[in-house]
PDB file of N, CA and C in Angstrom:
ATOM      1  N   UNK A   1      13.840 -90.206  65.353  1.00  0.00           N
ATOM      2  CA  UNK A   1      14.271 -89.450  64.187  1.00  0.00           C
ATOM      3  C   UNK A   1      13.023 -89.047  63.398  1.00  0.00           C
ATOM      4  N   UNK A   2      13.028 -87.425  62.965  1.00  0.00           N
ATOM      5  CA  UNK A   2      11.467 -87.338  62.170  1.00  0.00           C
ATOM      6  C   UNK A   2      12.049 -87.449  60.552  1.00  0.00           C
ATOM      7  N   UNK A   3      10.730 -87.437  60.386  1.00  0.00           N
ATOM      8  CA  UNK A   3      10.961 -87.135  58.618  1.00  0.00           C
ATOM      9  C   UNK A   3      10.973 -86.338  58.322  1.00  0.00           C
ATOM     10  N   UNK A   4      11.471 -86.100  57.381  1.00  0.00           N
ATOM     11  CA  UNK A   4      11.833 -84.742  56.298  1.00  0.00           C
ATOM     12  C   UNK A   4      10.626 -84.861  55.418  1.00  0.00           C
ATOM     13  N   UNK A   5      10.321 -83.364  55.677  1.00  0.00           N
ATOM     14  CA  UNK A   5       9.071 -83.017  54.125  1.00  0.00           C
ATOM     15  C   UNK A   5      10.090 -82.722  53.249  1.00  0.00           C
ATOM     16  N   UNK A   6       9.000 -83.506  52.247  1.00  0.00           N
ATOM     17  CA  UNK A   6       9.643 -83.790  50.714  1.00  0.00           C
ATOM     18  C   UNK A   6       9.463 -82.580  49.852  1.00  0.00           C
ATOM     19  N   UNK A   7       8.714 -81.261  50.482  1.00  0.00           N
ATOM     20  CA  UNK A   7       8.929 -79.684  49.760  1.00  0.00           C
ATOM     21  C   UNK A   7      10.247 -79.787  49.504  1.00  0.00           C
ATOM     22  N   UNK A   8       9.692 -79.159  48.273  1.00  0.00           N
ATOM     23  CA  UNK A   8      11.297 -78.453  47.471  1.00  0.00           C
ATOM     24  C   UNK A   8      10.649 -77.239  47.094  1.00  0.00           C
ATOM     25  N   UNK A   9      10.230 -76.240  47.780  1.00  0.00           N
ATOM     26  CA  UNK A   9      10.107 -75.008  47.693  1.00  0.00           C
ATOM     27  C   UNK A   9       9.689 -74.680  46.179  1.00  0.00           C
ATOM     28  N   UNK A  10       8.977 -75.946  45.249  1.00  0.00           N
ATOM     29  CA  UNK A  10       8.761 -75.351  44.303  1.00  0.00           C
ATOM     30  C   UNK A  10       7.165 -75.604  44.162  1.00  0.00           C
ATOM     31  N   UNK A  11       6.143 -75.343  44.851  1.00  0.00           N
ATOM     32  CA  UNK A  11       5.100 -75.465  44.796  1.00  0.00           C
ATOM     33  C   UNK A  11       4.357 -74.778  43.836  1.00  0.00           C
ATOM     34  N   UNK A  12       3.289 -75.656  43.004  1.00  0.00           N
ATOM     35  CA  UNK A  12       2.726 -75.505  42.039  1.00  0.00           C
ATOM     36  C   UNK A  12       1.308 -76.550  42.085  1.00  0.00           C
ATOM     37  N   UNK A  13      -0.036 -75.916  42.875  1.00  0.00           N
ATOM     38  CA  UNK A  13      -1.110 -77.555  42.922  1.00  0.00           C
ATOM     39  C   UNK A  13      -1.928 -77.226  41.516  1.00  0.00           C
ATOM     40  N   UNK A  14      -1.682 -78.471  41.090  1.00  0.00           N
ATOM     41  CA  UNK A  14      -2.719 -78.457  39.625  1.00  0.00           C
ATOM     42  C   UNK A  14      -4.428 -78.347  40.462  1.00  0.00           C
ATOM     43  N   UNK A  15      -4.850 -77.251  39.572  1.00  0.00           N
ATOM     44  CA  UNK A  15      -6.245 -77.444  40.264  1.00  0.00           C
ATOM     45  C   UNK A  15      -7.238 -78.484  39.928  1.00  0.00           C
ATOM     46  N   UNK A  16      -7.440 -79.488  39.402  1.00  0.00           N
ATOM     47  CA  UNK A  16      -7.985 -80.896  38.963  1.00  0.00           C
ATOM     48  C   UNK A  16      -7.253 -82.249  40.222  1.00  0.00           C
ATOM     49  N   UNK A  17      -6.114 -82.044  40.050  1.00  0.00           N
ATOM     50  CA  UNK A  17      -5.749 -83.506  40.782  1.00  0.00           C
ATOM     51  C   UNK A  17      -5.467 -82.752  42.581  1.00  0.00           C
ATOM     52  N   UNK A  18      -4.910 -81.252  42.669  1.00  0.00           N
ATOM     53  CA  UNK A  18      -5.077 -81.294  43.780  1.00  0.00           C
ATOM     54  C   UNK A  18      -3.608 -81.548  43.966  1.00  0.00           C
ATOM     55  N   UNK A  19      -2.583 -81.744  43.143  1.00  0.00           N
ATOM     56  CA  UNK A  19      -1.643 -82.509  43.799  1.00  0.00           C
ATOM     57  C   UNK A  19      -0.356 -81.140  43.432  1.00  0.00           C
ATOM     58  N   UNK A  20       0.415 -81.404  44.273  1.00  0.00           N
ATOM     59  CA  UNK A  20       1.525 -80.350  43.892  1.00  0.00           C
ATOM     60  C   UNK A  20       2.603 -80.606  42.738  1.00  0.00           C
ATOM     61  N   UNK A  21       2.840 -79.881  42.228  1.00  0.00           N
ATOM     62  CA  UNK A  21       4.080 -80.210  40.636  1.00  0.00           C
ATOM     63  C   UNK A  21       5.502 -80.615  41.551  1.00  0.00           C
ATOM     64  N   UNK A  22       5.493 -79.851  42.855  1.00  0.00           N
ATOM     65  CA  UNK A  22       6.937 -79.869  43.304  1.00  0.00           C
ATOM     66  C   UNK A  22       7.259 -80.860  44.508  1.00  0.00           C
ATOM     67  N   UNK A  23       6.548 -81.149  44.937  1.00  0.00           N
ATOM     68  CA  UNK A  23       6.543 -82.664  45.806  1.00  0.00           C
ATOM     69  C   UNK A  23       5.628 -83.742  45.992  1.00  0.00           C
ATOM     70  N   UNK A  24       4.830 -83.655  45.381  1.00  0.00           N
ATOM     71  CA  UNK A  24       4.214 -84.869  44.540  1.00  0.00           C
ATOM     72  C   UNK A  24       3.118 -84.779  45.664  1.00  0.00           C
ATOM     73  N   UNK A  25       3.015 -84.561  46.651  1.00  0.00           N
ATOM     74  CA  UNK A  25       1.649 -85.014  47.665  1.00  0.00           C
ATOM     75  C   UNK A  25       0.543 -83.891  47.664  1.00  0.00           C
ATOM     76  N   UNK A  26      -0.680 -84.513  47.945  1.00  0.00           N
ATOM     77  CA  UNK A  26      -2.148 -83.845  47.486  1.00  0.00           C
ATOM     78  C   UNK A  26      -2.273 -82.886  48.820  1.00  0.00           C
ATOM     79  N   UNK A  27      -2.491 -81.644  48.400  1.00  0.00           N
ATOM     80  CA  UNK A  27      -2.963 -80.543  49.398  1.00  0.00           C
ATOM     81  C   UNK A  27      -3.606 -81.145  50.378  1.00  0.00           C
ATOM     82  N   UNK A  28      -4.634 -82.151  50.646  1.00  0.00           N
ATOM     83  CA  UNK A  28      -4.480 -82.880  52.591  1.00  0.00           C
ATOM     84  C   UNK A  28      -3.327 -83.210  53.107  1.00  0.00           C
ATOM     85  N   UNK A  29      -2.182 -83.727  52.069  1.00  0.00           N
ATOM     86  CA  UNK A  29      -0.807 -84.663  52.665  1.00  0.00           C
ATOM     87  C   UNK A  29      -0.206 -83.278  52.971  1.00  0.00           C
ATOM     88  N   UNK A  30      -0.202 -82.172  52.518  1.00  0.00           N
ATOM     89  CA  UNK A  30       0.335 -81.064  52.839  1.00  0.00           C
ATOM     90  C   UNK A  30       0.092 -79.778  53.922  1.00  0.00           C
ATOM     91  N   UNK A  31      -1.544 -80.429  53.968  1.00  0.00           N
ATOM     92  CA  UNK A  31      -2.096 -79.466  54.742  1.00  0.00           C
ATOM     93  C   UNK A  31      -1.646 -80.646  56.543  1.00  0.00           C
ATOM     94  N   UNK A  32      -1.840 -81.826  56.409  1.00  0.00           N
ATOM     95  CA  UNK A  32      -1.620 -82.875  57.591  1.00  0.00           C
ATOM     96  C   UNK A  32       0.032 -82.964  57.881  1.00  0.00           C
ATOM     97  N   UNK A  33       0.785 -82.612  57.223  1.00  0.00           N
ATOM     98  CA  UNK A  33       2.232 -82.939  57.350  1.00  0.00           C
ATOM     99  C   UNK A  33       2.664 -82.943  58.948  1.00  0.00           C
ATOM    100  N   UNK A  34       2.483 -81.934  59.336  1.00  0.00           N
ATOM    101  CA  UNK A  34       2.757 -81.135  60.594  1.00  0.00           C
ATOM    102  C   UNK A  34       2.006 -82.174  61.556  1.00  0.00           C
ATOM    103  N   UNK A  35       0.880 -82.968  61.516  1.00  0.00           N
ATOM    104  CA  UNK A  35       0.488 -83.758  62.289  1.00  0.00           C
ATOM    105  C   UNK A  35       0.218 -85.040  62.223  1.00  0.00           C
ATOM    106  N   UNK A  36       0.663 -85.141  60.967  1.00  0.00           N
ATOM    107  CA  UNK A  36       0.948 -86.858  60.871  1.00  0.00           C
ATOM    108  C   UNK A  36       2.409 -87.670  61.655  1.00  0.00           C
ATOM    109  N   UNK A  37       1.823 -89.180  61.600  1.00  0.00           N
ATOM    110  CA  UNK A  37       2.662 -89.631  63.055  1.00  0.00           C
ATOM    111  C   UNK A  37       3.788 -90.070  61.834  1.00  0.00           C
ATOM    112  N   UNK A  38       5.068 -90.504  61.962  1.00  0.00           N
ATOM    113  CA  UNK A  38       5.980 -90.880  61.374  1.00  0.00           C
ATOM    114  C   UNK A  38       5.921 -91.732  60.324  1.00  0.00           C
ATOM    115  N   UNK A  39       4.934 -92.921  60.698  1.00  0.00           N
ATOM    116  CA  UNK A  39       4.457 -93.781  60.239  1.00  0.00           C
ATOM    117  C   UNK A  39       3.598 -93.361  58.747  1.00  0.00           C
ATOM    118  N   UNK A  40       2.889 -92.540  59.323  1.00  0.00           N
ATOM    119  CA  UNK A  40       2.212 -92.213  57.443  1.00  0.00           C
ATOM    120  C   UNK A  40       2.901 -91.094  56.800  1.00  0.00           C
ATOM    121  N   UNK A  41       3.866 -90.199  57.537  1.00  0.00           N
ATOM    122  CA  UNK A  41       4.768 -89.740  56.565  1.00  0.00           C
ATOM    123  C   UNK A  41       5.552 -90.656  56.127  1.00  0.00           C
ATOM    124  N   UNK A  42       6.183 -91.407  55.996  1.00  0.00           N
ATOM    125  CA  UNK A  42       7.105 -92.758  55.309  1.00  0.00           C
ATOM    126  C   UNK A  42       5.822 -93.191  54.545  1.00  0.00           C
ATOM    127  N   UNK A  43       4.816 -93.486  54.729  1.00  0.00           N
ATOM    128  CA  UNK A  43       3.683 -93.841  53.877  1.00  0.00           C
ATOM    129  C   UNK A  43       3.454 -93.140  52.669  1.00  0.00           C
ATOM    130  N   UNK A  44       3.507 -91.475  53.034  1.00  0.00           N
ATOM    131  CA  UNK A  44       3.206 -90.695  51.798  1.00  0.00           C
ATOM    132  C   UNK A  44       4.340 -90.499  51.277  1.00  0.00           C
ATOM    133  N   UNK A  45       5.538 -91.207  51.650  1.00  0.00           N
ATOM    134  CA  UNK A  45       6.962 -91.011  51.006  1.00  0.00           C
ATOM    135  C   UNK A  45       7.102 -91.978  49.689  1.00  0.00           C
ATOM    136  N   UNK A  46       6.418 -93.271  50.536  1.00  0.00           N
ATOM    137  CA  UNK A  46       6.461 -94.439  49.648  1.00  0.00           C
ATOM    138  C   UNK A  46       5.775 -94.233  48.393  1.00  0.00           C
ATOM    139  N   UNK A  47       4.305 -93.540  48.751  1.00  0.00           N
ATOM    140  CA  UNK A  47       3.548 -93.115  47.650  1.00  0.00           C
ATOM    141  C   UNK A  47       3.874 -92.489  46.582  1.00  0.00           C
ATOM    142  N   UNK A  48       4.362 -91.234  47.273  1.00  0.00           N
ATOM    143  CA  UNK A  48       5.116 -90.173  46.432  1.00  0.00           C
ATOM    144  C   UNK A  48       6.434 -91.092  45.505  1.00  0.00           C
ATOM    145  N   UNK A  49       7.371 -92.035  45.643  1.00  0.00           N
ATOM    146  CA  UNK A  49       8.633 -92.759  45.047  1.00  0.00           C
ATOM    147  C   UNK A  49       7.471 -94.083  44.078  1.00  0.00           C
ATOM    148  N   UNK A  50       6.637 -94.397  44.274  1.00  0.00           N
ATOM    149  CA  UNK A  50       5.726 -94.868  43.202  1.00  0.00           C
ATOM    150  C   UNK A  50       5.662 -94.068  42.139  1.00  0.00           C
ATOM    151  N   UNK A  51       4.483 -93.308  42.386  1.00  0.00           N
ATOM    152  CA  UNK A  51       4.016 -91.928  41.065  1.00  0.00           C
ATOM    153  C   UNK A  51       5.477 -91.720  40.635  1.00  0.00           C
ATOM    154  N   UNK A  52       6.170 -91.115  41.279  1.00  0.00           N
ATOM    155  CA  UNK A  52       7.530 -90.443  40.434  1.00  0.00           C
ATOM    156  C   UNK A  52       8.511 -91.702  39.666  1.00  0.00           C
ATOM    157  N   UNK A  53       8.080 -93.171  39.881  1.00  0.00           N
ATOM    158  CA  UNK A  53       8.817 -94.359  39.540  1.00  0.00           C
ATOM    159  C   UNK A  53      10.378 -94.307  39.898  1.00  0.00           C
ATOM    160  N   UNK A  54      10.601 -93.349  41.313  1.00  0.00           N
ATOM    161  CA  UNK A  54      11.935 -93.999  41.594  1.00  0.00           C
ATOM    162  C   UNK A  54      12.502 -92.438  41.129  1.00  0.00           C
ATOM    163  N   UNK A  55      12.238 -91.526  40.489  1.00  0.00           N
ATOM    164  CA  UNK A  55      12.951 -90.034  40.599  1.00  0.00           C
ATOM    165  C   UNK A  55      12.108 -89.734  41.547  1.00  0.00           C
ATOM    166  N   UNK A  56      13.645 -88.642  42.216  1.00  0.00           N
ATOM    167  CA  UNK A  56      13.280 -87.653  43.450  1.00  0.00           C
ATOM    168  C   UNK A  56      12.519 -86.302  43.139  1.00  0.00           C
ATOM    169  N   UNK A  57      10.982 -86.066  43.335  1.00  0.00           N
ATOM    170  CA  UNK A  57      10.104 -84.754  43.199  1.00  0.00           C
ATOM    171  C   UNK A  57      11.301 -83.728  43.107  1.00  0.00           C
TER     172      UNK A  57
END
């Protein structure tokens, strides 16, 4: 079973942190999505449900 990218089609990267307004992961996690193994997407999932404290991006 793969993972689902956490885009919500509302992309916005602050230019300082690098990170997107609309799914929380940093332009590498976005630019790697497509070739990361399952394992560190659930990783950058976990990450992403930290920062947001439990709301969904």
């Amino acid at each position: 079973m793969s993972v689902e990218s956490p885009c919500r089609k509302l992309c916005a990267l602050d230019p300082v942190t690098r990170v997107c307004a609309g799914c929380l992961r940093t332009l590498d996690e976005i630019a790697r999505w497509g070739r990361m193994s399952d394992k560190e997407k659930r990783d950058v999932l976990r990450r992403i449900e930290s920062v947001a404290g439990g709301v969904e991006p």
